[in-house]
C-alpha atoms as a PDB file:
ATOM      1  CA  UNK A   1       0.000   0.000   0.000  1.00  0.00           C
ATOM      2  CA  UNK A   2       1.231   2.950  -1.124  1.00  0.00           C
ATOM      3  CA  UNK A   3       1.629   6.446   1.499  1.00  0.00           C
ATOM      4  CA  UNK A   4       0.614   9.749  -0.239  1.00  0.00           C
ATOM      5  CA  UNK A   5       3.428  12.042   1.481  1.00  0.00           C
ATOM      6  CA  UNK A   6       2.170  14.988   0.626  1.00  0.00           C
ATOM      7  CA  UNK A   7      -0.770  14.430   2.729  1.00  0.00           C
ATOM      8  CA  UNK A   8       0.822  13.050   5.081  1.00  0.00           C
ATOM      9  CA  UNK A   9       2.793  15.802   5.852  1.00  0.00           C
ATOM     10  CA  UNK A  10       0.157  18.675   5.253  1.00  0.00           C
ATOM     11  CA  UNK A  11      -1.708  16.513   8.305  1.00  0.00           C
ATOM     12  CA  UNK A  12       0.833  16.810  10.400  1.00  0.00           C
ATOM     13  CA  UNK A  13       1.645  19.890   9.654  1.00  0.00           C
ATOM     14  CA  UNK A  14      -2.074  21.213  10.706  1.00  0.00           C
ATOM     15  CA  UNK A  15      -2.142  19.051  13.663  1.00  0.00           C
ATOM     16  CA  UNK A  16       0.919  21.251  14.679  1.00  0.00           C
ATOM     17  CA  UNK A  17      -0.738  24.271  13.492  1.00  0.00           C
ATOM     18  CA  UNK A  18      -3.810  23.878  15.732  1.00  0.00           C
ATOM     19  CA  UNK A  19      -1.704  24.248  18.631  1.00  0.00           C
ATOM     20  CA  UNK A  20      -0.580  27.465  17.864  1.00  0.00           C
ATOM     21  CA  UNK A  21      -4.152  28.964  16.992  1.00  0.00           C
ATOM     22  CA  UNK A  22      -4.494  30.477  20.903  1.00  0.00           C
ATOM     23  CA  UNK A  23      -1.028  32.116  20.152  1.00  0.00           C
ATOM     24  CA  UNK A  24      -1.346  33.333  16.541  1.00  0.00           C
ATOM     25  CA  UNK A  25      -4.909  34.598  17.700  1.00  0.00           C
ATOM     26  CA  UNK A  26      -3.599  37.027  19.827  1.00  0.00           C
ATOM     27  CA  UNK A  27       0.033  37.931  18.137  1.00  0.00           C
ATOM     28  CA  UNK A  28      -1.166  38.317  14.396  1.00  0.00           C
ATOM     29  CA  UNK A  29      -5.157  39.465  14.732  1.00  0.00           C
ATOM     30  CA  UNK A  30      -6.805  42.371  16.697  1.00  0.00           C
ATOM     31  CA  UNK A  31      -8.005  40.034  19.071  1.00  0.00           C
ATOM     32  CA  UNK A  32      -5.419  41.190  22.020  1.00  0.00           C
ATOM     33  CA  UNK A  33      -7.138  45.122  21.034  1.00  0.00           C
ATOM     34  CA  UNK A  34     -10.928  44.325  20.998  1.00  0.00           C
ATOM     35  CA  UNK A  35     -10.441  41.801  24.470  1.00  0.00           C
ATOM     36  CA  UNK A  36      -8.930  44.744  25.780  1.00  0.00           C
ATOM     37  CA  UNK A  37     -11.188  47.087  24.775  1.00  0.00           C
ATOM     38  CA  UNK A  38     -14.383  45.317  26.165  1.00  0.00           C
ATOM     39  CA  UNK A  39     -12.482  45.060  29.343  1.00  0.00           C
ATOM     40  CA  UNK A  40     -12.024  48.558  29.778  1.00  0.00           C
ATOM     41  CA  UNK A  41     -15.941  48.826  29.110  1.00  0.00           C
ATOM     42  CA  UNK A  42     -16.778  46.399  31.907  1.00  0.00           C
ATOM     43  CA  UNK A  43     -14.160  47.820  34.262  1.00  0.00           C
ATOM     44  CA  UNK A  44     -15.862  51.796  33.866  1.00  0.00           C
ATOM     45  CA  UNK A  45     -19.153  50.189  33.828  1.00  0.00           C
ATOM     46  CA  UNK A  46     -18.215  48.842  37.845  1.00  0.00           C
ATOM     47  CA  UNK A  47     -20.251  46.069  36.498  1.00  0.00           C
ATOM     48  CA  UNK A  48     -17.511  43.874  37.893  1.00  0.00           C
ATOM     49  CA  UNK A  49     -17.667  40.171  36.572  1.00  0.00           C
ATOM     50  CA  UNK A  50     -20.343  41.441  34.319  1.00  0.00           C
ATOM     51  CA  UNK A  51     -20.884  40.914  31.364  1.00  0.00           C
ATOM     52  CA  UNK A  52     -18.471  37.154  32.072  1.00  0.00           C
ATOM     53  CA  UNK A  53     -14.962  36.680  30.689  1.00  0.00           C
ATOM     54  CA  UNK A  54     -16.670  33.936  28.545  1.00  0.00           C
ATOM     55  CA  UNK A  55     -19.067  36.283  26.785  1.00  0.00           C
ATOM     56  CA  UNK A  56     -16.176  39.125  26.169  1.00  0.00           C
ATOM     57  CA  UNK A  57     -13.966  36.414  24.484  1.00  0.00           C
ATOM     58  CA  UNK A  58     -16.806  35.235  22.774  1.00  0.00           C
ATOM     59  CA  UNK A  59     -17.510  38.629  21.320  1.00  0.00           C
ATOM     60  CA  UNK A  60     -13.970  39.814  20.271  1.00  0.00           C
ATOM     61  CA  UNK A  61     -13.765  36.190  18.535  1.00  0.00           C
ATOM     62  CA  UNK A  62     -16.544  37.386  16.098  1.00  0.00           C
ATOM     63  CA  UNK A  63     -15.381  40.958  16.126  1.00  0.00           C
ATOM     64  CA  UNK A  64     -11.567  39.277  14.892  1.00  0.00           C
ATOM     65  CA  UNK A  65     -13.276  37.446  12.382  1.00  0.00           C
ATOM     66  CA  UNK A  66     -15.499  40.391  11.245  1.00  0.00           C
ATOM     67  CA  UNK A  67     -12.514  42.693  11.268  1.00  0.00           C
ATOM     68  CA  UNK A  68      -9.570  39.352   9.644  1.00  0.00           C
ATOM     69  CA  UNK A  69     -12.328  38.184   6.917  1.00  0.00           C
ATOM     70  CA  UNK A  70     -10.704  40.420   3.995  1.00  0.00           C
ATOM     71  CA  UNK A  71      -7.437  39.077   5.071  1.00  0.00           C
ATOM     72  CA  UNK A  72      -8.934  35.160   5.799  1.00  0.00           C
ATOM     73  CA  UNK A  73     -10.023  35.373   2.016  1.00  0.00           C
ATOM     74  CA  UNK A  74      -6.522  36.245   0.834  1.00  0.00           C
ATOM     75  CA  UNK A  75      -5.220  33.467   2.171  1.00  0.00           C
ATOM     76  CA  UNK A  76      -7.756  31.388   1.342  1.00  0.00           C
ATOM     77  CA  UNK A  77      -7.577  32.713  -2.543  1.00  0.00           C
ATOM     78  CA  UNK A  78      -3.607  32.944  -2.989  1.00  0.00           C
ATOM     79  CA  UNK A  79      -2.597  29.923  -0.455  1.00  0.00           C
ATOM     80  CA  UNK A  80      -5.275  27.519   0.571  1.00  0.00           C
ATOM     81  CA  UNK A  81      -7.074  26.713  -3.069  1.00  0.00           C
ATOM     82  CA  UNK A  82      -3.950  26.254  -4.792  1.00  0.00           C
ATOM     83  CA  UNK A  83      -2.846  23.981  -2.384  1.00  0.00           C
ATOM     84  CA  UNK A  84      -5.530  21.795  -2.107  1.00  0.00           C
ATOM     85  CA  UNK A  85      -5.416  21.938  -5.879  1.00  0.00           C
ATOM     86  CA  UNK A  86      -1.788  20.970  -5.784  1.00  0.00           C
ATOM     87  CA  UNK A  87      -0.592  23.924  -8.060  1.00  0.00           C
ATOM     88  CA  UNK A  88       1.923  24.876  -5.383  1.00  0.00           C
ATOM     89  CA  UNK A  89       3.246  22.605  -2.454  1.00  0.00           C
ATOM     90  CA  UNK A  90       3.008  23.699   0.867  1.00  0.00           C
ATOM     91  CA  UNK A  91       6.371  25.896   1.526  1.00  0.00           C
ATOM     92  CA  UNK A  92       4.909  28.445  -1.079  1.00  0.00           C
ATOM     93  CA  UNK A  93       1.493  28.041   0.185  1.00  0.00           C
ATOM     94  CA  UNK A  94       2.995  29.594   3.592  1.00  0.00           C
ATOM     95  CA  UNK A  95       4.708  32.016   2.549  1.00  0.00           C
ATOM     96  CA  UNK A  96       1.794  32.918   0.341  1.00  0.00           C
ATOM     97  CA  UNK A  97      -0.762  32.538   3.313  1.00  0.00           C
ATOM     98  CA  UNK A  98       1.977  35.166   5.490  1.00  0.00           C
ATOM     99  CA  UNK A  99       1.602  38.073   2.984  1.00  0.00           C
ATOM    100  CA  UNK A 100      -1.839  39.179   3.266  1.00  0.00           C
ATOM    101  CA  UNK A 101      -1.164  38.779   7.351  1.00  0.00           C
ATOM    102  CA  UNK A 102       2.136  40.774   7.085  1.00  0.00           C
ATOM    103  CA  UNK A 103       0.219  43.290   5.098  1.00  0.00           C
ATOM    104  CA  UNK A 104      -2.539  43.857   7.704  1.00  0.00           C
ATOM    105  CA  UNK A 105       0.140  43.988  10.171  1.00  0.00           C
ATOM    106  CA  UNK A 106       2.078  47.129   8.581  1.00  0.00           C
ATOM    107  CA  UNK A 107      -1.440  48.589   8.761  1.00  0.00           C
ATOM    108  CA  UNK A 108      -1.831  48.820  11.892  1.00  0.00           C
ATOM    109  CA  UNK A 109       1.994  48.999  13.671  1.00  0.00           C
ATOM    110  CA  UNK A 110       3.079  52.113  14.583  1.00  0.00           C
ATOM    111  CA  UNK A 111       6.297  53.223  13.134  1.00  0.00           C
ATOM    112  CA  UNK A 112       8.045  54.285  15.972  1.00  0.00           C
ATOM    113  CA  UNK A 113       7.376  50.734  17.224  1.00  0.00           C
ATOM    114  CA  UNK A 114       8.320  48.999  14.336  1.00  0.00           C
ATOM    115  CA  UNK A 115      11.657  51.144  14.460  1.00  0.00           C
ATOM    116  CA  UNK A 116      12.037  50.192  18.463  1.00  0.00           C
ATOM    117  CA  UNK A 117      12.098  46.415  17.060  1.00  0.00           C
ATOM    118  CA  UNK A 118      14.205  47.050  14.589  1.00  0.00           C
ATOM    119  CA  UNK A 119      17.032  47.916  16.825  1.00  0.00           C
ATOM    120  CA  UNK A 120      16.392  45.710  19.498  1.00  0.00           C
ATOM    121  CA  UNK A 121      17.133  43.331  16.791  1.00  0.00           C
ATOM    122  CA  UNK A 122      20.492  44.877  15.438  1.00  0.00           C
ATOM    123  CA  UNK A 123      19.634  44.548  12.382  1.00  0.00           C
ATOM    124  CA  UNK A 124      20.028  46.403   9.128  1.00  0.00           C
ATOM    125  CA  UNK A 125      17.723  49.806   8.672  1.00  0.00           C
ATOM    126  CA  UNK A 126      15.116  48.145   6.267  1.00  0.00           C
ATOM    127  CA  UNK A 127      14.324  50.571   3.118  1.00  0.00           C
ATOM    128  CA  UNK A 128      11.359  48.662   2.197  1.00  0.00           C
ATOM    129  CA  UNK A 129       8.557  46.698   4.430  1.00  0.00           C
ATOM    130  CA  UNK A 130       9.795  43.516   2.827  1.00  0.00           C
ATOM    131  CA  UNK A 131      12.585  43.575   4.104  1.00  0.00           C
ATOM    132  CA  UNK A 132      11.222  43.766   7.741  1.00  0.00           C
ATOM    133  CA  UNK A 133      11.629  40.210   8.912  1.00  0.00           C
ATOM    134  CA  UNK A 134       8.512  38.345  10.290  1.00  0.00           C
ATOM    135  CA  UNK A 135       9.686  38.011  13.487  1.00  0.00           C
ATOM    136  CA  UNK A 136      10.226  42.054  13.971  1.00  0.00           C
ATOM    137  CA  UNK A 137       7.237  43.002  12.410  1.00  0.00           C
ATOM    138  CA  UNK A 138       4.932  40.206  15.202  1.00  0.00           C
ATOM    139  CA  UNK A 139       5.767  41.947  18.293  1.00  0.00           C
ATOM    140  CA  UNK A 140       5.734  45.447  17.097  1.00  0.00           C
ATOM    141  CA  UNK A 141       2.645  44.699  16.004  1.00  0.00           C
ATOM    142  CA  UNK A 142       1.520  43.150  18.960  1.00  0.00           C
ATOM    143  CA  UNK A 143       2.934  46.867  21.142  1.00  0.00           C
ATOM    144  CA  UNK A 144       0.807  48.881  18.586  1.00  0.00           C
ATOM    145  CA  UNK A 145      -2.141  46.928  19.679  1.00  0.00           C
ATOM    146  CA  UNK A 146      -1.614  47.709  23.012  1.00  0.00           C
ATOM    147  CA  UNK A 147      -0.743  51.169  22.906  1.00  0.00           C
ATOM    148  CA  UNK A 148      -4.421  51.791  20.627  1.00  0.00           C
ATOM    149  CA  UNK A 149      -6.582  49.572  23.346  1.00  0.00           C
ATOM    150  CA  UNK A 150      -5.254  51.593  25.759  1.00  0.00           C
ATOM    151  CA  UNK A 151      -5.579  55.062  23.771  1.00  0.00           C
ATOM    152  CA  UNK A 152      -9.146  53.992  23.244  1.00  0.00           C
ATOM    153  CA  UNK A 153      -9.959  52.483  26.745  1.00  0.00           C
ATOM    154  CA  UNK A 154      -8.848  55.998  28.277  1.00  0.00           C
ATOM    155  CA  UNK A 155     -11.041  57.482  25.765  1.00  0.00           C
ATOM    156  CA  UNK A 156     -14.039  55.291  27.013  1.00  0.00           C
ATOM    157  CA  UNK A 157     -13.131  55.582  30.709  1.00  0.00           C
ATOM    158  CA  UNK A 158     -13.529  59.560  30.655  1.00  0.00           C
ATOM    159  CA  UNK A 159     -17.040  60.089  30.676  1.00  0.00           C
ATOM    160  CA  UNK A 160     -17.673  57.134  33.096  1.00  0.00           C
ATOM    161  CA  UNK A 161     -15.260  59.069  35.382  1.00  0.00           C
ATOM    162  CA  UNK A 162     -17.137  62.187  35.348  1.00  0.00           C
ATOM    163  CA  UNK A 163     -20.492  60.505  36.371  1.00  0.00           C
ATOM    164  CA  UNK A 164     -18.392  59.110  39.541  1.00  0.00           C
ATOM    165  CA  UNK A 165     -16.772  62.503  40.091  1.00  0.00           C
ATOM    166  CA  UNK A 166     -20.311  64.498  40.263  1.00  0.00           C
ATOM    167  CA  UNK A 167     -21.602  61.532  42.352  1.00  0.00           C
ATOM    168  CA  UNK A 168     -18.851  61.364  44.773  1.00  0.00           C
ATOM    169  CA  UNK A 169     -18.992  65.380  45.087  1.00  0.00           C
ATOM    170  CA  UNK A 170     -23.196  65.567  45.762  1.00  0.00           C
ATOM    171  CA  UNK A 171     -23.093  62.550  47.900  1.00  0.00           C
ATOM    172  CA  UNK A 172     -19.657  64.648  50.218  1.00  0.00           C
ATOM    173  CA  UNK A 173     -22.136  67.781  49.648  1.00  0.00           C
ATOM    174  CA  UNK A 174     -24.557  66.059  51.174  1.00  0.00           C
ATOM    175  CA  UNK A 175     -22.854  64.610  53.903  1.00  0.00           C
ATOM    176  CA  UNK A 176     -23.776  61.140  52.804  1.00  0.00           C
ATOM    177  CA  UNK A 177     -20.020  60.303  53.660  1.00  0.00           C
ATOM    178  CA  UNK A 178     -20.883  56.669  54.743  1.00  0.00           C
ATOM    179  CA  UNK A 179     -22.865  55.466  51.023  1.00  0.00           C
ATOM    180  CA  UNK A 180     -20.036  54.210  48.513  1.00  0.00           C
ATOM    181  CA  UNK A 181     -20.069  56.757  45.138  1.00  0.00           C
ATOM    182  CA  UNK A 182     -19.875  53.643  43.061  1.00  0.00           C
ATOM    183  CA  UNK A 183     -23.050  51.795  44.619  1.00  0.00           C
ATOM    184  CA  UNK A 184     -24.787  55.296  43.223  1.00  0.00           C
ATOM    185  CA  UNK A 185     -22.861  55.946  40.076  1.00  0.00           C
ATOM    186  CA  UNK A 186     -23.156  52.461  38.926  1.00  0.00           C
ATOM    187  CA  UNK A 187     -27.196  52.370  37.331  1.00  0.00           C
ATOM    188  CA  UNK A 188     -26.370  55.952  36.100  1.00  0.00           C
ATOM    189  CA  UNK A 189     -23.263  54.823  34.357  1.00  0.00           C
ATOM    190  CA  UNK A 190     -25.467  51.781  33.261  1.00  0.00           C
ATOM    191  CA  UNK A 191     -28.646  53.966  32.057  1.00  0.00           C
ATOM    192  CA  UNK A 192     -26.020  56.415  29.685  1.00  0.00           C
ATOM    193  CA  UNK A 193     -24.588  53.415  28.612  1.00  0.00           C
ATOM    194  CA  UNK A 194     -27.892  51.859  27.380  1.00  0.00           C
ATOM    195  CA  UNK A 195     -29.169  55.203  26.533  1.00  0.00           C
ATOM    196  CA  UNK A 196     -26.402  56.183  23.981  1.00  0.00           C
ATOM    197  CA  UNK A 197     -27.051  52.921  22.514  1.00  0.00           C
ATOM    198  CA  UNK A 198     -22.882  51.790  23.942  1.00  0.00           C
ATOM    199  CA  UNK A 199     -22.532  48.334  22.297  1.00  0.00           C
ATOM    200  CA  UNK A 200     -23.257  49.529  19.026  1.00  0.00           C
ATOM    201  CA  UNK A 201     -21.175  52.321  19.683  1.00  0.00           C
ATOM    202  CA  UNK A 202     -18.062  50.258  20.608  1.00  0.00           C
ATOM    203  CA  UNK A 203     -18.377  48.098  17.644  1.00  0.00           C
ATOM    204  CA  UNK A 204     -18.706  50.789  15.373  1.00  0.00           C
ATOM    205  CA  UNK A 205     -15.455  52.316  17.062  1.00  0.00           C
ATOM    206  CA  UNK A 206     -13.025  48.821  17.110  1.00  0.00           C
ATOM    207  CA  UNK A 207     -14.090  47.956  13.462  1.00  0.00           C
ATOM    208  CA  UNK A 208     -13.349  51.609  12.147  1.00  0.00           C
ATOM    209  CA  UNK A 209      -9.744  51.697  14.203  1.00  0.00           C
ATOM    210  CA  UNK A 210      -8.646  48.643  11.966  1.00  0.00           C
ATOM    211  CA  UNK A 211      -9.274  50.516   9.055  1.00  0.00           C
END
């Protein structure tokens, strides 16, 4: 009985892929920035374990796929159907499947962080973004993500902190000293969240920051 190779590696090869998924998830997507974002939300909110760790990672898992599908159906189209087609073998269909990724990636990486890699590598000043190796370009990448989620949590926190401030000053005021501001704050920081309609409002705002 004869062994088809080919398969056999590109098996093993995705069996060894799968294990990475967690990782890549966070390092080459905008996963880490919308998980990040949503916490912010619930942590102005005072809502404390609501909504549950399982529903935010739920949500920025759709969000990543909303936000990745362009780039998904790059790879798909230049990588994945020629390989299952066997028009290229599976060395070319990764680096193939990395371009549309690396592209994405340039989008979105600051270049003051990209340059911070760059010399923490030692490595020659790159002229072009092709010449940016892969393993640069992943954790600059991943310190622009953080730097935005935070630029855009702070954004979210402010007026959440005002509602607090004018609570915690008319509760002193009124020499309700004893009553915790954030047992007061909380359902108004609640109602103007429902009010302005906030979900919808934080979606809108994560999908247009990847673009």
């Amino acid at each position: 009985m004869k062994i088809d190779t080919s398969n056999a590696v590109q098996i093993l090869l995705l069996v060894g892929g799968l294990s990475l998924v967690p990782a890549l998830l966070f390092v080459v997507t905008g996963f880490s920035r919308i998980l990040i974002v949503l916490g912010f939300i619930r942590t102005a909110l005072g809502t404390q374990n609501t909504p549950p760790n399982q529903v935010l990672v739920g949500i920025s898992l759709f969000l990543t796929l909303f936000v990745m599908m362009p780039t998904i159906t790059a790879i798909k189209k230049d990588a994945w159907d020629p390989l299952q087609s066997h028009q290229i073998n599976t060395a070319t269909a990764i680096t193939k499947a990395e371009q549309p990724l690396r592209t994405f990636m340039f989008k979105q990486t600051g270049n003051q962080e990209l340059s911070l890699f760059v010399n923490l590598a030692k490595i020659n000043q790159p002229q072009t973004y092709g010449q940016v190796p892969t393993y640069v370009l992943i954790p600059a990448f991943v310190m622009s993500e953080m730097k935005t989620a935070f630029e855009i949590g702070f954004l979210i926190f402010l007026p959440f902190l005002i509602i607090d401030l004018i609570v915690s000053a008319t509760l002193m005021s009124m020499g309700m000293v004893m009553l915790p501001p954030t047992f007061v704050s909380m359902p108004f920081k609640i109602l103007l969240f429902v009010l302005v309609n906030g979900w919808d409002l934080i979606a809108r705002a994560l999908v247009s920051s990847f673009h």
